[in-house]
Protein backbone atom coordinates (compact mmCIF):
# COMPACT_ATOMS: atom_id res chain seq x y z
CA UNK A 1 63.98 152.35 -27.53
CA UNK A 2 60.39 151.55 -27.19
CA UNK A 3 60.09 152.15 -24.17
CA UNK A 4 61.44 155.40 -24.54
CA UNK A 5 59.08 156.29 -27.24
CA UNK A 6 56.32 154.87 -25.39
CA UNK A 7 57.34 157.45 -22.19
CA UNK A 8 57.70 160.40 -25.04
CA UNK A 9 54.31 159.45 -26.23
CA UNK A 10 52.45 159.33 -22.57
CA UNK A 11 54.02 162.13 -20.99
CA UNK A 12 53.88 164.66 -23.92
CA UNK A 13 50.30 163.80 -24.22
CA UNK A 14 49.92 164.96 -20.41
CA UNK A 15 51.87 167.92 -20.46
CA UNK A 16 49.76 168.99 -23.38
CA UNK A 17 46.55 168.27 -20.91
CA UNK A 18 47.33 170.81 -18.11
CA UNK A 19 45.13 173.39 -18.69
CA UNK A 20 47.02 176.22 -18.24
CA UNK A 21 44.69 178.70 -18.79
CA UNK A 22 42.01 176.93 -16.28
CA UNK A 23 44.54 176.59 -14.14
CA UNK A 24 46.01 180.35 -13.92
CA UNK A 25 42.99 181.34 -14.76
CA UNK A 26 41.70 180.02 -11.29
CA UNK A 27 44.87 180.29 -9.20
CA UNK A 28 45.72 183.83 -10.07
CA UNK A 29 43.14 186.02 -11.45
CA UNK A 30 39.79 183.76 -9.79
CA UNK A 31 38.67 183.66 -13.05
CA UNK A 32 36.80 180.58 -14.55
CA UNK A 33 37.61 181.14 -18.62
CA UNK A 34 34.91 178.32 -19.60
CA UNK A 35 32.60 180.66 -17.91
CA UNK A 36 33.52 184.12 -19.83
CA UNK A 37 33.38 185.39 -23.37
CA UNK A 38 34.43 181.95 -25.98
CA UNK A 39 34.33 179.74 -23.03
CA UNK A 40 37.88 178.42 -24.56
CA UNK A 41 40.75 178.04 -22.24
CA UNK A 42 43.39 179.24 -24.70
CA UNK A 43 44.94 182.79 -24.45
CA UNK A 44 42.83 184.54 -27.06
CA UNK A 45 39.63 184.25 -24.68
CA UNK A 46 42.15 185.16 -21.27
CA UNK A 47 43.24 188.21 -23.58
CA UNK A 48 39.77 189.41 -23.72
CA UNK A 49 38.66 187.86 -20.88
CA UNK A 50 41.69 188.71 -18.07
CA UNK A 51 43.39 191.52 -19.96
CA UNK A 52 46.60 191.46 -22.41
CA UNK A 53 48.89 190.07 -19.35
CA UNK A 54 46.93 187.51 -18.34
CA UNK A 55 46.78 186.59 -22.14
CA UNK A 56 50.34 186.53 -22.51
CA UNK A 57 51.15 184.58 -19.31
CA UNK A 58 48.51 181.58 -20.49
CA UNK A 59 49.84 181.99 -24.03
CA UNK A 60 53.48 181.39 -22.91
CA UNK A 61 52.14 178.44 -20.59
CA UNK A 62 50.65 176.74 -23.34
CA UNK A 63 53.74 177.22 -25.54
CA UNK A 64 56.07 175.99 -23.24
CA UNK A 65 54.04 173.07 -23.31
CA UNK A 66 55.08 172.42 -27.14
CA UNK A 67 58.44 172.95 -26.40
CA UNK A 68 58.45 169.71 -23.52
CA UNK A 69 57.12 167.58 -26.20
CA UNK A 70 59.65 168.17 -28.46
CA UNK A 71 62.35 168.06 -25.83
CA UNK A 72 61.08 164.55 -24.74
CA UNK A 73 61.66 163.09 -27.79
CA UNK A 74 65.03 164.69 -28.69
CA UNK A 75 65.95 163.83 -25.19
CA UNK A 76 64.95 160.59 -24.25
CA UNK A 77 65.17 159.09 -27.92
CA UNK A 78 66.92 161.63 -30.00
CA UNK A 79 64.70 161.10 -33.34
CA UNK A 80 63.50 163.37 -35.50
CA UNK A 81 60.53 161.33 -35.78
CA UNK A 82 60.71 161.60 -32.06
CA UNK A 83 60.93 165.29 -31.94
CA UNK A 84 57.49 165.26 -34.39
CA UNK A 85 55.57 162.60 -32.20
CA UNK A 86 56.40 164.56 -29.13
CA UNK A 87 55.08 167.51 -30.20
CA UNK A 88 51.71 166.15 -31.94
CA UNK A 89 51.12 164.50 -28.44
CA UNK A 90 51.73 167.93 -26.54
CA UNK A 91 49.27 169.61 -29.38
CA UNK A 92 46.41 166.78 -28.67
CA UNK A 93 46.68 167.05 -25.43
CA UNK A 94 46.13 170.83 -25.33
CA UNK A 95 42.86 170.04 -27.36
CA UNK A 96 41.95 167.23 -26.20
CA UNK A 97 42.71 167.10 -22.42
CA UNK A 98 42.24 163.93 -20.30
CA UNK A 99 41.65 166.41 -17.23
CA UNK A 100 39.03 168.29 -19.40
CA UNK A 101 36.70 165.45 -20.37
CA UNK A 102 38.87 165.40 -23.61
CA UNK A 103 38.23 169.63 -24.28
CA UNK A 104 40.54 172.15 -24.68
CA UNK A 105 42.07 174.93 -26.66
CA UNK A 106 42.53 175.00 -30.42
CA UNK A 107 46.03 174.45 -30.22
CA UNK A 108 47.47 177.67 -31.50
CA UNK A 109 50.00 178.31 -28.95
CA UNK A 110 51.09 174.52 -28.50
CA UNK A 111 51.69 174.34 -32.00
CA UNK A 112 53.80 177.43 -31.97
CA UNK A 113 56.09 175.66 -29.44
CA UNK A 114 56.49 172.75 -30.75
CA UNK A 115 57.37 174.78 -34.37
CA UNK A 116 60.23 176.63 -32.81
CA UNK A 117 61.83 173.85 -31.37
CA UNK A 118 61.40 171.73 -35.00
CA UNK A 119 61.80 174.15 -37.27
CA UNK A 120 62.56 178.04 -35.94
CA UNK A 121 63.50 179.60 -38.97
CA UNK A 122 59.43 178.52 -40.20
CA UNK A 123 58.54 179.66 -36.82
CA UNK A 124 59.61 183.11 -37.38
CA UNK A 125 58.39 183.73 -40.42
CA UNK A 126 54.69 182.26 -39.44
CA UNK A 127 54.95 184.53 -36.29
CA UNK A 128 54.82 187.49 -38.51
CA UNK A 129 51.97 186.52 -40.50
CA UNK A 130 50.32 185.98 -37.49
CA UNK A 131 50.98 189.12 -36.38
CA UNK A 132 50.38 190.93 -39.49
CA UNK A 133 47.15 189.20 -40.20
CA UNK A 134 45.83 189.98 -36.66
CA UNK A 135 47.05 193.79 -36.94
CA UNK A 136 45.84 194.40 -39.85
CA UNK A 137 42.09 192.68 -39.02
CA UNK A 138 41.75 192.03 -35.54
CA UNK A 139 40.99 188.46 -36.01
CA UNK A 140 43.41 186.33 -34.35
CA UNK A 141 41.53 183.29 -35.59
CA UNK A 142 41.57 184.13 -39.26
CA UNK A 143 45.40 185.06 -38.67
CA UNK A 144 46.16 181.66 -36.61
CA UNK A 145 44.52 179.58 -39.80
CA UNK A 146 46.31 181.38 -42.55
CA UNK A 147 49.47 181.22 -40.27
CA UNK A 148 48.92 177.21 -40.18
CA UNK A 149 48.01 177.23 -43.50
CA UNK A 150 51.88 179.08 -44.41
CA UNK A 151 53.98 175.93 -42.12
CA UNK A 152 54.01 173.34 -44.72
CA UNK A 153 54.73 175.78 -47.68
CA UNK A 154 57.48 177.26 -45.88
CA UNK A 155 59.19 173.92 -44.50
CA UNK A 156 59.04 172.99 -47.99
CA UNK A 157 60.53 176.36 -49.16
CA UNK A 158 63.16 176.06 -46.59
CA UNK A 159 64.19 172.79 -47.74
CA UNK A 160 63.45 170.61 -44.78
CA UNK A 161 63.02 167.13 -44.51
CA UNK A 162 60.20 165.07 -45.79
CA UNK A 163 58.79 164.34 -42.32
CA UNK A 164 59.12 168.16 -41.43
CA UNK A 165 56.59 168.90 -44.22
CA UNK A 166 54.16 166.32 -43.51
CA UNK A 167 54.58 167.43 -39.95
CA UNK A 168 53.36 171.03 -41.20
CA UNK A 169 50.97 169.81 -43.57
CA UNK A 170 49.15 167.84 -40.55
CA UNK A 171 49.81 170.42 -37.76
CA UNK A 172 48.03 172.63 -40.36
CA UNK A 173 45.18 170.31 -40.93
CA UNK A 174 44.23 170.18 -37.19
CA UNK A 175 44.70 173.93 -36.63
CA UNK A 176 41.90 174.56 -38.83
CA UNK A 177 39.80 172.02 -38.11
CA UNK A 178 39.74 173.18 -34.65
CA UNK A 179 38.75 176.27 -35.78
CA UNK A 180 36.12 175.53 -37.97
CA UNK A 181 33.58 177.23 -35.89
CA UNK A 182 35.38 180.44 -36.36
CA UNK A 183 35.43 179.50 -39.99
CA UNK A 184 32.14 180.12 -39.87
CA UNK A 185 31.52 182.93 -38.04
CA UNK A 186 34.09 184.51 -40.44
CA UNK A 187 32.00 183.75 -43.64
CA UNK A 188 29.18 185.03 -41.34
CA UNK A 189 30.62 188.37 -40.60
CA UNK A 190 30.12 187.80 -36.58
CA UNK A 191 33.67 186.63 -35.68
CA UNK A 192 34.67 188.23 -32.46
CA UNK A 193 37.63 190.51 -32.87
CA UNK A 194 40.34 191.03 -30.43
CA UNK A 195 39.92 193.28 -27.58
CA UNK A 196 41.61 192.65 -24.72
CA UNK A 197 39.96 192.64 -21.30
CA UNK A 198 40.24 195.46 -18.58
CA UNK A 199 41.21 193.43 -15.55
């Protein structure tokens, strides 16, 4: 059983590392992203950057990458605790990549995938006020924080487990943490808004 957590723990954390979007970035469109616009790897700089496609292919790379983590631990120990390890480790390593000198995105996408697969009826309902929030002002930062900010509330509201909720309330934590530069820029008035690229 250790060991098996021990595998969940190591390989969820290097799933999370591939840089997807450096890496289709690159491969597909010959695009560096850490040269262009944020200079983040995540899909909200390849939206702008490569174009709403190319956004949507590195966004569903990175989430796929929260789903894996989660697997691994239902899989190969079967744990809800497991399940929640998994997909921290998938998260960390999106942000904190050992192939990236310990950079990467802010975890947005990750987090979404790791959400659905822990707690999808949460997932749905944060997707929304993602989506709302970024119709409605164009900033998919300010709508990614207040989206985090809803996961703990609503795995409360939905009645889910005490490690769910913690799980949110952490996951939440990071999210905005990571995005405290954009914080900023908010409260500054000079937060980028979303305008996809025309490649």
């Amino acid at each position: 059983m250790e060991i098996n957590f021990l595998i969940v723990i190591i390989c969820s954390y290097v799933i999370g590392s591939i840089p997807s979007g450096l890496v289709l970035g690159k491969g597909i469109w010959h695009v560096d992203l850490r040269e262009h616009g944020s200079k983040n790897i995540g899909a909200t700089n390849a939206w702008r950057t490569l174009g709403k496609f190319p956004g949507f292919v590195i966004f569903l790379a990175d989430l796929i990458k929260g789903l894996l983590g989660v697997y691994l631990g239902m899989t190969l120990v079967g744990s809800s605790i497991a399940m929640i390890l998994g997909g921290i480790l998938a998260i960390v390593g999106h942000s904190a990549s050992i192939f990236l000198k310990l950079k990467g995105g802010k975890g947005v996408a990750t987090g979404l995938g790791v959400l659905i697969m822990l707690m999808p009826k949460v997932s749905v309902c944060v997707f929304f006020i993602w989506l709302i929030i970024v119709m409605i002002s164009k900033y998919v930062s300010l709508a990614s924080i207040v989206a985090a900010s809803f996961v703990p509330i609503l795995a409360y509201a939905f009645d889910m487990s005490m490690e769910f909720v913690i799980f949110g309330i952490v996951a939440a934590i990071f999210v905005i943490y990571r995005h405290k530069t954009n914080i900023v820029r908010l409260l500054n008035g000079n937060e980028n808004k979303i305008k996809a690229g025309h490649r």
